[in-house]
PDB file of N, CA and C in Angstrom:
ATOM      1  N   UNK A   1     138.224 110.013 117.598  1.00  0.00           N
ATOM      2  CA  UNK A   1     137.550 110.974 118.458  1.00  0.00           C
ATOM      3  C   UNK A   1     136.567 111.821 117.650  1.00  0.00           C
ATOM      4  N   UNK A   2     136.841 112.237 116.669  1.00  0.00           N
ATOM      5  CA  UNK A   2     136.193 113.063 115.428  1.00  0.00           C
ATOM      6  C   UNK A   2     134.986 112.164 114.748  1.00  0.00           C
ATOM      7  N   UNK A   3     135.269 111.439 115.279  1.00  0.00           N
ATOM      8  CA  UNK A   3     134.096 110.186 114.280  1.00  0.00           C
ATOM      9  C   UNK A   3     133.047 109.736 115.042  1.00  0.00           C
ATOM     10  N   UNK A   4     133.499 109.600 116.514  1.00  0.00           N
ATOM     11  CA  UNK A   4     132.636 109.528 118.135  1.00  0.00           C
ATOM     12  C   UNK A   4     131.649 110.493 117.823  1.00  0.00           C
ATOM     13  N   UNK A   5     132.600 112.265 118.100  1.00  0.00           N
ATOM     14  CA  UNK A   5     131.930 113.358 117.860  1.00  0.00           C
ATOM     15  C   UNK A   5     130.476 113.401 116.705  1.00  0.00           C
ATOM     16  N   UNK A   6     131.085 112.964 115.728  1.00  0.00           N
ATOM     17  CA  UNK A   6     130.270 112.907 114.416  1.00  0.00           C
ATOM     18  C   UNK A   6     128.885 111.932 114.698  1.00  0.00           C
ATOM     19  N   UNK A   7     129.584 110.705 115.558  1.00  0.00           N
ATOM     20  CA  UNK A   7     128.114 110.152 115.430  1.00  0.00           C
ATOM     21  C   UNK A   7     126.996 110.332 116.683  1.00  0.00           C
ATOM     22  N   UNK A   8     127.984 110.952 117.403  1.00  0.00           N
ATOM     23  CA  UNK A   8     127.232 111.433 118.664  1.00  0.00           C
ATOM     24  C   UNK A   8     126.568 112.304 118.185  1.00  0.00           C
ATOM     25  N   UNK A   9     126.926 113.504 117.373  1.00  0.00           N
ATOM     26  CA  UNK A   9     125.774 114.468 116.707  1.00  0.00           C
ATOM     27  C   UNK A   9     124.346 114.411 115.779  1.00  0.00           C
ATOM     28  N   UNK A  10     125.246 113.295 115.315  1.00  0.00           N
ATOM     29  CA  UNK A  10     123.929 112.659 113.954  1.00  0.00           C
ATOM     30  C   UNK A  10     123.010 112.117 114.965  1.00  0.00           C
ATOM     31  N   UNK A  11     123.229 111.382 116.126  1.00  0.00           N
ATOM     32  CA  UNK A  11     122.699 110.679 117.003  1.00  0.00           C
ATOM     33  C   UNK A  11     121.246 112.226 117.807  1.00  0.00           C
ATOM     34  N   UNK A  12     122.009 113.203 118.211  1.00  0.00           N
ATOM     35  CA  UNK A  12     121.623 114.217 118.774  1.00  0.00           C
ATOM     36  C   UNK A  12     120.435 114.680 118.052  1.00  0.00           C
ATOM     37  N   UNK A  13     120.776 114.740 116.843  1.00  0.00           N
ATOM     38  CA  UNK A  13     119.929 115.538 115.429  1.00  0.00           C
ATOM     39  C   UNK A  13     118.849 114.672 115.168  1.00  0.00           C
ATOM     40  N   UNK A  14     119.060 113.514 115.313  1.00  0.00           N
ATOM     41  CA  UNK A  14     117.780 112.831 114.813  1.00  0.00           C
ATOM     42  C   UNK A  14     117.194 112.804 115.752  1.00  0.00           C
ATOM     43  N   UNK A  15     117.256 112.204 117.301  1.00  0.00           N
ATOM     44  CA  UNK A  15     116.778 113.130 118.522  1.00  0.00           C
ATOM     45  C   UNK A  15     115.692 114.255 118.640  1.00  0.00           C
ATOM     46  N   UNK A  16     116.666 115.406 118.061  1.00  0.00           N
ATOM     47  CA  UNK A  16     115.744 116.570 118.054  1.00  0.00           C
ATOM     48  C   UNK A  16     114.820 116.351 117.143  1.00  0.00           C
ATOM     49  N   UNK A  17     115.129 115.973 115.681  1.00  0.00           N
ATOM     50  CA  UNK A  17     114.020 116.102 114.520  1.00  0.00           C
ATOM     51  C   UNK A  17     112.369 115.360 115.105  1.00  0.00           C
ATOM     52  N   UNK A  18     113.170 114.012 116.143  1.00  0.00           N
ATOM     53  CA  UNK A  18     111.669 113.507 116.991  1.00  0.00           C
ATOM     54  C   UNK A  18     111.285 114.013 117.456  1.00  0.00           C
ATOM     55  N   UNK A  19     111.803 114.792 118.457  1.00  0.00           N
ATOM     56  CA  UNK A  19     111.402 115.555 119.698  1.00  0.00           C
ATOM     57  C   UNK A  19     110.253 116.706 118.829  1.00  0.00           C
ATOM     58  N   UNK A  20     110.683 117.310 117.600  1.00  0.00           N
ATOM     59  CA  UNK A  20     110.269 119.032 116.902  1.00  0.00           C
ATOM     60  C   UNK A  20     108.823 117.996 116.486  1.00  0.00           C
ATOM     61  N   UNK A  21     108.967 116.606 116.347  1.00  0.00           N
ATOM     62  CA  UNK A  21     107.909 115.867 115.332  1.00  0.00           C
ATOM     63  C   UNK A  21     106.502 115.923 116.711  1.00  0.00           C
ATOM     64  N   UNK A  22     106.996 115.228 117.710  1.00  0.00           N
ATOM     65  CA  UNK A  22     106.525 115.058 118.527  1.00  0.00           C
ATOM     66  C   UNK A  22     105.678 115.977 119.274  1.00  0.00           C
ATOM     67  N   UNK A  23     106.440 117.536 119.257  1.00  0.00           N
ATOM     68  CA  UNK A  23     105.663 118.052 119.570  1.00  0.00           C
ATOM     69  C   UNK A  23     104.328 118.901 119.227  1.00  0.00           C
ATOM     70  N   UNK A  24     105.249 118.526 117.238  1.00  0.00           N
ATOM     71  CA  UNK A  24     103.964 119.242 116.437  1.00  0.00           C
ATOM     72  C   UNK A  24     102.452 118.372 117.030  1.00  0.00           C
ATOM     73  N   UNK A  25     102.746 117.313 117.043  1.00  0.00           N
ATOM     74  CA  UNK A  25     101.286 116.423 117.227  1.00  0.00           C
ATOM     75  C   UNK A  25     101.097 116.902 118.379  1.00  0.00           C
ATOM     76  N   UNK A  26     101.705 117.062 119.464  1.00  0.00           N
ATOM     77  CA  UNK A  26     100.784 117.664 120.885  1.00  0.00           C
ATOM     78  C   UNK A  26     100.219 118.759 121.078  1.00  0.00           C
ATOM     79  N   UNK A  27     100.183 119.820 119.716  1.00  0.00           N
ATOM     80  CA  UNK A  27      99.889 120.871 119.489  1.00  0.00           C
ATOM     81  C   UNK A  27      98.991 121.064 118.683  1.00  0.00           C
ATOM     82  N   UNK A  28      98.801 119.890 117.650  1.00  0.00           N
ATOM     83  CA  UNK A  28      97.684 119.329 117.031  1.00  0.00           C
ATOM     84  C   UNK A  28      96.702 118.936 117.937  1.00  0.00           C
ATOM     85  N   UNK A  29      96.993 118.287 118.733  1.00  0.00           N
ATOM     86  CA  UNK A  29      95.655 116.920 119.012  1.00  0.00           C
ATOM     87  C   UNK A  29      95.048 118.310 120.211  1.00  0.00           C
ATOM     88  N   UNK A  30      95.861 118.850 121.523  1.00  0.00           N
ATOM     89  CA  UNK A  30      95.494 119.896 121.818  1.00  0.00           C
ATOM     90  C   UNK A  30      94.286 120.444 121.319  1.00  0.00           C
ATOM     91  N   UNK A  31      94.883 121.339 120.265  1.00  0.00           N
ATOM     92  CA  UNK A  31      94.048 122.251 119.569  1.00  0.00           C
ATOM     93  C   UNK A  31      92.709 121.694 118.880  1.00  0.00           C
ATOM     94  N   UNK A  32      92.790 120.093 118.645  1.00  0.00           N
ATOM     95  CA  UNK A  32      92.026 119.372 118.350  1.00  0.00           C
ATOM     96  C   UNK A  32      90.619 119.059 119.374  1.00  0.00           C
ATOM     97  N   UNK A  33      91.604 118.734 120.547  1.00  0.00           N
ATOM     98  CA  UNK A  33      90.735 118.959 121.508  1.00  0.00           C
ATOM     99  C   UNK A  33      89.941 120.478 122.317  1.00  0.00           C
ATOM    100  N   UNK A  34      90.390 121.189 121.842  1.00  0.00           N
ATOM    101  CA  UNK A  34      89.568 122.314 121.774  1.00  0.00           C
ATOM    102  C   UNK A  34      88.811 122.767 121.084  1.00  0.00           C
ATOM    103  N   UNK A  35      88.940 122.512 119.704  1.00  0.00           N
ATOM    104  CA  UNK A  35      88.178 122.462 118.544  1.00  0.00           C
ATOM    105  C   UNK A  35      86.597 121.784 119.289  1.00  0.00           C
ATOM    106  N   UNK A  36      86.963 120.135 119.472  1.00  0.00           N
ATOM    107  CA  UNK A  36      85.918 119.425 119.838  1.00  0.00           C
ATOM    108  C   UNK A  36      85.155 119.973 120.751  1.00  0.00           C
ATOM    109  N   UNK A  37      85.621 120.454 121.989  1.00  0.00           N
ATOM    110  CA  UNK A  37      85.259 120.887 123.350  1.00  0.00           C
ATOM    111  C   UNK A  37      84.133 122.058 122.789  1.00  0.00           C
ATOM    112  N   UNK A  38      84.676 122.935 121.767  1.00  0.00           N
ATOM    113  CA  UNK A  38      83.673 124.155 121.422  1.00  0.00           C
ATOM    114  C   UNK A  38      82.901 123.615 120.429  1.00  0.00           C
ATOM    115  N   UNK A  39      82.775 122.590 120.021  1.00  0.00           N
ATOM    116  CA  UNK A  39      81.767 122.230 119.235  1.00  0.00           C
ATOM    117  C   UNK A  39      80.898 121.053 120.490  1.00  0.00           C
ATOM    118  N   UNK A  40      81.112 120.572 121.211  1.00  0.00           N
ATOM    119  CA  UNK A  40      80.393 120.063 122.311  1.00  0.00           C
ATOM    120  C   UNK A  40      79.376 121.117 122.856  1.00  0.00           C
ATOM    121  N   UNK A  41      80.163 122.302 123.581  1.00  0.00           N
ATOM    122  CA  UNK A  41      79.524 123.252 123.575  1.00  0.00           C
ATOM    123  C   UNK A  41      78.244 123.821 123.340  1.00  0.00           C
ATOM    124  N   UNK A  42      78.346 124.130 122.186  1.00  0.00           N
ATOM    125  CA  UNK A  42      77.437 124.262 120.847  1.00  0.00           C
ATOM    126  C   UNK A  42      76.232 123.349 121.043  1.00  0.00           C
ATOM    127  N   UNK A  43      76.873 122.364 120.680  1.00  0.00           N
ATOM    128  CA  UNK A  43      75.475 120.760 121.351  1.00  0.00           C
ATOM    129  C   UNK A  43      74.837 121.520 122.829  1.00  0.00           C
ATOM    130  N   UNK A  44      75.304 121.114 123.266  1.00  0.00           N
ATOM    131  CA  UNK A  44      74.629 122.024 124.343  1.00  0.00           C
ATOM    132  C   UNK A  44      73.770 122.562 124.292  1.00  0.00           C
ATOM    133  N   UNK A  45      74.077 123.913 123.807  1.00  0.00           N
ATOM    134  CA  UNK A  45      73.232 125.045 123.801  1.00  0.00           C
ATOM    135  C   UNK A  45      72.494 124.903 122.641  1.00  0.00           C
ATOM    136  N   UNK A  46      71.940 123.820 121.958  1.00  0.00           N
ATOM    137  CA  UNK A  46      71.377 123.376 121.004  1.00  0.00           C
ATOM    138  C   UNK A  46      70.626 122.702 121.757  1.00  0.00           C
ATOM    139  N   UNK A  47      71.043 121.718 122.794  1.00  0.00           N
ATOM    140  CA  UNK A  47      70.145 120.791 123.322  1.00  0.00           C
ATOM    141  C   UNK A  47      69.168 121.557 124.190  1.00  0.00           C
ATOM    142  N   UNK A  48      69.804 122.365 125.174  1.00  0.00           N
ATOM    143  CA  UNK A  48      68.990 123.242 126.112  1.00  0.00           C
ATOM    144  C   UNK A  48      68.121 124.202 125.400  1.00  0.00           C
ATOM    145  N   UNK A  49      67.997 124.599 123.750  1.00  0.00           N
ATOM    146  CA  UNK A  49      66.967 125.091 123.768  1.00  0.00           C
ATOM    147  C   UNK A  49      65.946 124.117 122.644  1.00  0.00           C
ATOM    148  N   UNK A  50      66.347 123.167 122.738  1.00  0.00           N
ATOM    149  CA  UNK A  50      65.744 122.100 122.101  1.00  0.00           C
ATOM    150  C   UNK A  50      64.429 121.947 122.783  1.00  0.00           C
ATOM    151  N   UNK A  51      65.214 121.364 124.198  1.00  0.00           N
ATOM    152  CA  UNK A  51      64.680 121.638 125.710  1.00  0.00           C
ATOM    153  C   UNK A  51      63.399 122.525 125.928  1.00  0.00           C
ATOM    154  N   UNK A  52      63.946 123.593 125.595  1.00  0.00           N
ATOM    155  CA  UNK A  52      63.138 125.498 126.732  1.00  0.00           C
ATOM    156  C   UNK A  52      62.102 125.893 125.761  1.00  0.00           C
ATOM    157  N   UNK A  53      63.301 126.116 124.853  1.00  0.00           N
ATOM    158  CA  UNK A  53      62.463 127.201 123.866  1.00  0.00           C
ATOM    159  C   UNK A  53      61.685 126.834 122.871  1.00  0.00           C
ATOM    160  N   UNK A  54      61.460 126.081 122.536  1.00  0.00           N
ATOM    161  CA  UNK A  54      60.694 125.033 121.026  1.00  0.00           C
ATOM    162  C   UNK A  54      59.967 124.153 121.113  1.00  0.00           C
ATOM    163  N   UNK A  55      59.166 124.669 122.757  1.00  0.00           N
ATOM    164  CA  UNK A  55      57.895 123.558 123.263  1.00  0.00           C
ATOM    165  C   UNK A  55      57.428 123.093 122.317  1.00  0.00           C
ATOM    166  N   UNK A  56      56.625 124.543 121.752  1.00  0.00           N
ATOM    167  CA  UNK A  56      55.559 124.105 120.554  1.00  0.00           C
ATOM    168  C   UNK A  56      55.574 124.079 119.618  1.00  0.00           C
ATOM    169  N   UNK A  57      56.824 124.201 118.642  1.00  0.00           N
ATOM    170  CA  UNK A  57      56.986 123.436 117.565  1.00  0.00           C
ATOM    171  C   UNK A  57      57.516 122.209 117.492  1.00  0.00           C
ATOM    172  N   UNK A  58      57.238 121.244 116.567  1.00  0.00           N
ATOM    173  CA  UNK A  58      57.253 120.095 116.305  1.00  0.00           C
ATOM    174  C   UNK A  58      58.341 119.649 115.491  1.00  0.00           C
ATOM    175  N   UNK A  59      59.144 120.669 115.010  1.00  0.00           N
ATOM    176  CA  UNK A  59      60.378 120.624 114.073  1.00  0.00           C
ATOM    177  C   UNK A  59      61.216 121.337 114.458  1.00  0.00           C
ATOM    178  N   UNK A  60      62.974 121.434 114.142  1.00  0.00           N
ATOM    179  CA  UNK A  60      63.449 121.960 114.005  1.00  0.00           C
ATOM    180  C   UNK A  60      64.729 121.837 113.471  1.00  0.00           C
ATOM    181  N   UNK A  61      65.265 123.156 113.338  1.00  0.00           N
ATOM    182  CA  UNK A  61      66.732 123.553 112.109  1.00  0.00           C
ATOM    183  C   UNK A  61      67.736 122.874 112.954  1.00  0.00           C
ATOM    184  N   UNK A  62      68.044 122.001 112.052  1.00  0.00           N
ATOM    185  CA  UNK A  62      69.740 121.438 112.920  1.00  0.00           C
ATOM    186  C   UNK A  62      70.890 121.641 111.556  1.00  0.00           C
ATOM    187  N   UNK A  63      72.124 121.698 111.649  1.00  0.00           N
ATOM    188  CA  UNK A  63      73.329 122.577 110.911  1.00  0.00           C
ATOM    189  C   UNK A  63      73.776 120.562 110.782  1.00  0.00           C
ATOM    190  N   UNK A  64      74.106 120.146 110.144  1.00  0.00           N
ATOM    191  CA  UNK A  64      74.870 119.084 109.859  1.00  0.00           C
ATOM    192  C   UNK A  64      75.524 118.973 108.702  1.00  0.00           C
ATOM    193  N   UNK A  65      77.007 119.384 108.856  1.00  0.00           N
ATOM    194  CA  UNK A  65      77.953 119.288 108.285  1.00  0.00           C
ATOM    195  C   UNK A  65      78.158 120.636 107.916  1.00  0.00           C
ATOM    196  N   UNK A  66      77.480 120.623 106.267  1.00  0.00           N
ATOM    197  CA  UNK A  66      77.648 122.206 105.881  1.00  0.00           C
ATOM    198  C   UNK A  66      76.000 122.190 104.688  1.00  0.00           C
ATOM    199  N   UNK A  67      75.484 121.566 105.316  1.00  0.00           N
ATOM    200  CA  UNK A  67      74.108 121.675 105.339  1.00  0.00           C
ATOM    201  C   UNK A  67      73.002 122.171 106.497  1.00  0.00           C
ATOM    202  N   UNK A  68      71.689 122.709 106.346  1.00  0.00           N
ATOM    203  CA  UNK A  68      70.850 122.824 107.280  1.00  0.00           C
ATOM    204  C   UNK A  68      69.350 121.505 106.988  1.00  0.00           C
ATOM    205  N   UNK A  69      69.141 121.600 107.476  1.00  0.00           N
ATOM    206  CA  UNK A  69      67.862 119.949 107.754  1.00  0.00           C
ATOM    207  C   UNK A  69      67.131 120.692 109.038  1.00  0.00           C
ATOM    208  N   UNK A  70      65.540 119.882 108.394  1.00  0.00           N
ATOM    209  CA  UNK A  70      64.336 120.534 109.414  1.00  0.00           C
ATOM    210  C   UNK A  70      63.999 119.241 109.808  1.00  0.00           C
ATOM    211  N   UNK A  71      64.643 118.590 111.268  1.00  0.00           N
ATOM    212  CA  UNK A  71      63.798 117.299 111.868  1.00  0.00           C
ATOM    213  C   UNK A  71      62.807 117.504 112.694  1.00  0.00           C
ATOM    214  N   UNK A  72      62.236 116.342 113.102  1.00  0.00           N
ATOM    215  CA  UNK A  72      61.567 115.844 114.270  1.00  0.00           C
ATOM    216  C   UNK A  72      62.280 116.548 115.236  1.00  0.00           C
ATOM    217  N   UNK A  73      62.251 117.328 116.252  1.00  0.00           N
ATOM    218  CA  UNK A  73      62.520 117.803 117.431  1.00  0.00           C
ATOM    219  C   UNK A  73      63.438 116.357 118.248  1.00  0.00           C
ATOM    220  N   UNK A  74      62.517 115.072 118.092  1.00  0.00           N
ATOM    221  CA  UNK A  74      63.486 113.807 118.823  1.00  0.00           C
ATOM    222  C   UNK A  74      64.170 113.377 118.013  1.00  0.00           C
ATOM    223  N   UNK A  75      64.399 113.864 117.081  1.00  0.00           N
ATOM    224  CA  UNK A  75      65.837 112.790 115.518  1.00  0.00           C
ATOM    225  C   UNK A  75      66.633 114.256 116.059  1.00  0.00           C
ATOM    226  N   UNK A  76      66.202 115.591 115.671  1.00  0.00           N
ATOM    227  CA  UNK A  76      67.572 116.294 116.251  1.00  0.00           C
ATOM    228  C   UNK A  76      68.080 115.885 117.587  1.00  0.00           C
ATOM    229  N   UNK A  77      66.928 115.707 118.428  1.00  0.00           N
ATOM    230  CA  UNK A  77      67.886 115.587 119.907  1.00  0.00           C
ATOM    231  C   UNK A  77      69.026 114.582 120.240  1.00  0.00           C
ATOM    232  N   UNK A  78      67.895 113.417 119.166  1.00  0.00           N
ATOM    233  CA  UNK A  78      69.232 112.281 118.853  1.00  0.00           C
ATOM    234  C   UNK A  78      69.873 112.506 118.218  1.00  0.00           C
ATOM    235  N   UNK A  79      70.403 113.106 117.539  1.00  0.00           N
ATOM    236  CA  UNK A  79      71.124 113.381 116.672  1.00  0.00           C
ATOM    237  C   UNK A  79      72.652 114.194 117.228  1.00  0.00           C
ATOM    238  N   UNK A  80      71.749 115.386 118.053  1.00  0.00           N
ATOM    239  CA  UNK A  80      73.085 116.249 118.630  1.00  0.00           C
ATOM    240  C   UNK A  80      73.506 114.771 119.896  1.00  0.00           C
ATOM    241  N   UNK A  81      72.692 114.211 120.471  1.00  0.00           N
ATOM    242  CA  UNK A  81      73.238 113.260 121.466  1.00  0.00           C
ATOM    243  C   UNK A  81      74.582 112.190 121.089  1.00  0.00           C
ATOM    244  N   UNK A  82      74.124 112.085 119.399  1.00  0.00           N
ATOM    245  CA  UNK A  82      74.931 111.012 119.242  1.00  0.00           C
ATOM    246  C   UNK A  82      76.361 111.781 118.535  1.00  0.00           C
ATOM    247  N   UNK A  83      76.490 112.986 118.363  1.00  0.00           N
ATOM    248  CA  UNK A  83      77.110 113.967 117.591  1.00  0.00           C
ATOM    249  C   UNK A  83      78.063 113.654 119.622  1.00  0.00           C
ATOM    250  N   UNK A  84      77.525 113.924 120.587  1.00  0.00           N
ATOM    251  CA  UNK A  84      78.070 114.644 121.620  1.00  0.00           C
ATOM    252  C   UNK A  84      78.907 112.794 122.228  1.00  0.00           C
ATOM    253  N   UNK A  85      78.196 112.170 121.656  1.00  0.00           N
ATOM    254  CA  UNK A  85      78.953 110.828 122.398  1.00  0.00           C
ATOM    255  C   UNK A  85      80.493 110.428 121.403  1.00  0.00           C
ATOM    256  N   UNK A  86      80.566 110.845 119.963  1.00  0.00           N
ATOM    257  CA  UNK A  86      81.105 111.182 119.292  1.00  0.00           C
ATOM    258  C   UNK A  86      82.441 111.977 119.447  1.00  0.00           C
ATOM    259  N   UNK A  87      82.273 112.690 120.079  1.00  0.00           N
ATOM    260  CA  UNK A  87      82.978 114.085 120.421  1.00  0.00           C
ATOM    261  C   UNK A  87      83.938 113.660 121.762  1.00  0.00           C
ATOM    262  N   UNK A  88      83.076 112.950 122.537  1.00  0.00           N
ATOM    263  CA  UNK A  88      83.835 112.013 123.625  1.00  0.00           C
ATOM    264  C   UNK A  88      84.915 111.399 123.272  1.00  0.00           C
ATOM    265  N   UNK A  89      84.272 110.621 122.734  1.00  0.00           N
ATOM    266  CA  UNK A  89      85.575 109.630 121.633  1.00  0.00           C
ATOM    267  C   UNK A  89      86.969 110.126 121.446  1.00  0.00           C
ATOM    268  N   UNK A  90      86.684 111.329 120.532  1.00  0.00           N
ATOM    269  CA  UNK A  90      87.869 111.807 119.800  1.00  0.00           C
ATOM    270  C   UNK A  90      88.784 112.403 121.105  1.00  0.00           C
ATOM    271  N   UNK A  91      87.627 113.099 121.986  1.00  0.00           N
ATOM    272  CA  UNK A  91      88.671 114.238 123.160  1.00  0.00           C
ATOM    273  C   UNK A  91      89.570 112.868 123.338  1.00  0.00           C
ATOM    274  N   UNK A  92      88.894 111.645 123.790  1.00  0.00           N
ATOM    275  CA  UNK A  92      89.556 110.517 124.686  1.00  0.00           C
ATOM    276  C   UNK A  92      90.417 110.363 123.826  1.00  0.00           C
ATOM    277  N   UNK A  93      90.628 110.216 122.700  1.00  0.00           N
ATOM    278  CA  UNK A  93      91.459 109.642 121.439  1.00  0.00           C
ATOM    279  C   UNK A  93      92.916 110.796 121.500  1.00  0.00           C
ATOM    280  N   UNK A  94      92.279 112.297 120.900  1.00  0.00           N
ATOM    281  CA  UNK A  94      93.331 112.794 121.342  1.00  0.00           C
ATOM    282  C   UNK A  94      94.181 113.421 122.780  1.00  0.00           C
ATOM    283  N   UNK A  95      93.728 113.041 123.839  1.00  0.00           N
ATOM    284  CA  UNK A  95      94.067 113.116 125.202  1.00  0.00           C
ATOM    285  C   UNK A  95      95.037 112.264 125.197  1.00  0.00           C
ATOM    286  N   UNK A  96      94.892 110.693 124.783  1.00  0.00           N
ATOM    287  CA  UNK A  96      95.319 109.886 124.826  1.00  0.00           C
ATOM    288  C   UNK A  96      97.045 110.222 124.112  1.00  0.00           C
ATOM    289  N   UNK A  97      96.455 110.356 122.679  1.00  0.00           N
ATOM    290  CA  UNK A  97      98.079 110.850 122.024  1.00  0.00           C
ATOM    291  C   UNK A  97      98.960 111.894 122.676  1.00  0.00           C
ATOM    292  N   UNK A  98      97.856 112.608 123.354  1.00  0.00           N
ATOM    293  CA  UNK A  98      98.716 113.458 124.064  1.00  0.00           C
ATOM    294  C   UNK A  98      99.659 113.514 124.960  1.00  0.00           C
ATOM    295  N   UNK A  99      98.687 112.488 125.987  1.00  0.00           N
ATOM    296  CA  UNK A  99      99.556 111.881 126.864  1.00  0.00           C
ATOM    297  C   UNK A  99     100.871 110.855 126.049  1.00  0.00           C
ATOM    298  N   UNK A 100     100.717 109.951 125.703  1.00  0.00           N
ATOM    299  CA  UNK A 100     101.685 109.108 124.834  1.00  0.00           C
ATOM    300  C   UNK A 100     103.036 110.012 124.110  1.00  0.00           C
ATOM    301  N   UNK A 101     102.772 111.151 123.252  1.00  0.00           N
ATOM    302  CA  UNK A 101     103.544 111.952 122.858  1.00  0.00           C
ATOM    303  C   UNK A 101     104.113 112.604 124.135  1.00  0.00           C
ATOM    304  N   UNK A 102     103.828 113.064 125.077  1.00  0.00           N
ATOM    305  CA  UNK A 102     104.698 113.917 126.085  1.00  0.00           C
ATOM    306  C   UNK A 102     105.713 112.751 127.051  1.00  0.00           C
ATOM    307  N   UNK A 103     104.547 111.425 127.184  1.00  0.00           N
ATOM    308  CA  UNK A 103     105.860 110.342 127.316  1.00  0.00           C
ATOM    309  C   UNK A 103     107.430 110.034 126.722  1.00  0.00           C
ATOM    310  N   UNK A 104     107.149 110.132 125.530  1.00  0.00           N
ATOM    311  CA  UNK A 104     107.686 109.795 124.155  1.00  0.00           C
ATOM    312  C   UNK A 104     108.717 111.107 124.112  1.00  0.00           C
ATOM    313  N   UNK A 105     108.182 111.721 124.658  1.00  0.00           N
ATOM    314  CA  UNK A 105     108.970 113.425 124.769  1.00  0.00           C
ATOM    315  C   UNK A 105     110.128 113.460 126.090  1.00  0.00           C
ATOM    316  N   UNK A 106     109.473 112.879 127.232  1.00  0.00           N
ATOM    317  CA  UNK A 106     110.261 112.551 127.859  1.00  0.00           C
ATOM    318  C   UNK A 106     111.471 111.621 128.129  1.00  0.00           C
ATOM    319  N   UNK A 107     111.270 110.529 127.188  1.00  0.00           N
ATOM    320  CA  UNK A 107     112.324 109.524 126.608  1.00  0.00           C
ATOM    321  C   UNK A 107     113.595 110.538 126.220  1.00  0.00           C
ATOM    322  N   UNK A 108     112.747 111.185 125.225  1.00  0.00           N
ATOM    323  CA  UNK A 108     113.896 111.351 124.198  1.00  0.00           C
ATOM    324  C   UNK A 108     114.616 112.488 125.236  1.00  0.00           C
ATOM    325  N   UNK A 109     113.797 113.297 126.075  1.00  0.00           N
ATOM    326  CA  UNK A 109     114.849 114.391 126.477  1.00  0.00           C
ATOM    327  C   UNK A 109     116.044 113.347 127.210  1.00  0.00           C
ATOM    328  N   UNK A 110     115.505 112.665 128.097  1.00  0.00           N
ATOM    329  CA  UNK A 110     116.546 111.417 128.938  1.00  0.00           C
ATOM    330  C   UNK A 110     117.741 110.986 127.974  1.00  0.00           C
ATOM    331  N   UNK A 111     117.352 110.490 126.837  1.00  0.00           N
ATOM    332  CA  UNK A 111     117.963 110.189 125.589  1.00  0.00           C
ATOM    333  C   UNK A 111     118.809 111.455 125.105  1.00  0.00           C
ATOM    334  N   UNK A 112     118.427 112.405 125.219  1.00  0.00           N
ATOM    335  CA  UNK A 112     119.458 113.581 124.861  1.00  0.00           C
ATOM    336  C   UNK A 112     120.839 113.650 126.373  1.00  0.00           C
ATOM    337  N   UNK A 113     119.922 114.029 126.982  1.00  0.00           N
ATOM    338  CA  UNK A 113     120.862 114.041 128.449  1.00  0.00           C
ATOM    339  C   UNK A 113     121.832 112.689 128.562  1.00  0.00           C
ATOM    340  N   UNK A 114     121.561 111.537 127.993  1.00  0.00           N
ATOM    341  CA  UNK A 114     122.389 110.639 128.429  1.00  0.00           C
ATOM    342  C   UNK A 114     123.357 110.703 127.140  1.00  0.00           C
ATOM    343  N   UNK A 115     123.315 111.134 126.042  1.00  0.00           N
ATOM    344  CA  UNK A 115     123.898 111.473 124.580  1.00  0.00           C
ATOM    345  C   UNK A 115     125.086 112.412 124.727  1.00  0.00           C
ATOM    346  N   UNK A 116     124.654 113.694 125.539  1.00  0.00           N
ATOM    347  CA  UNK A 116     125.674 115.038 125.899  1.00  0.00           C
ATOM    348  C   UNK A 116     126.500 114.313 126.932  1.00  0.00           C
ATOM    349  N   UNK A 117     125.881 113.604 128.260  1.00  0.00           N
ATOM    350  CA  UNK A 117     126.869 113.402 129.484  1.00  0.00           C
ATOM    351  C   UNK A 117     128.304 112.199 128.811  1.00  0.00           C
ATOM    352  N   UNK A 118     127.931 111.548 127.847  1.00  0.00           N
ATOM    353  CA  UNK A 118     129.058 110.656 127.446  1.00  0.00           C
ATOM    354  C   UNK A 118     130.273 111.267 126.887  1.00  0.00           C
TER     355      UNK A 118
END
């Protein structure tokens, strides 16, 4: 009975250690995806005054990486465009884990509940 107990717990514990793992990443990719979302953003309001405000110059300051660069007005626009199709990607990428991990989350709670009821 003591040995049931014992492995029913070890059983429980490793359980949780998934579950604590699991949710660090949904708290990651999340925050990940917010990260992205405010740097989409940004594109944006880069593109719209790419757009408005910078008829008549023929160049301008774009931030890439942790550098600044003076393009063509159409290499920046392509540039933030392909930065913003980019950005798609990853949201989809981590949405995706997200979803998958809260699946994976739901297993294991089932997996706990069926662990205690025995």
């Amino acid at each position: 009975m003591a040995k049931d107990a014992a492995i029913v717990g070890d059983k429980i514990e490793k359980i949780f250690a998934e579950k604590e793992r699991l949710v660090e990443e949904v708290l990651l990719n999340r925050q990940a995806m917010i990260d992205f979302e405010d740097k989409k953003s940004s594109n944006r309001e880069g593109l719209a005054a790419l757009s408005s405000g910078m008829k008549q110059e023929s160049k301008a300051w774009l931030c890439i990486g942790d550098m600044f660069m003076r393009l063509p007005k159409d290499d920046a626009r392509s540039t933030i465009e392909k930065e913003q199709v980019a950005l798609d990607g990853k949201i989809d990428k981590a949405r995706k884990a997200v979803q998958q991990n809260t699946r994976q989350l739901q297993q294991l709670e089932d997996q706990t509940a069926a662990s205690i009821v025995r």
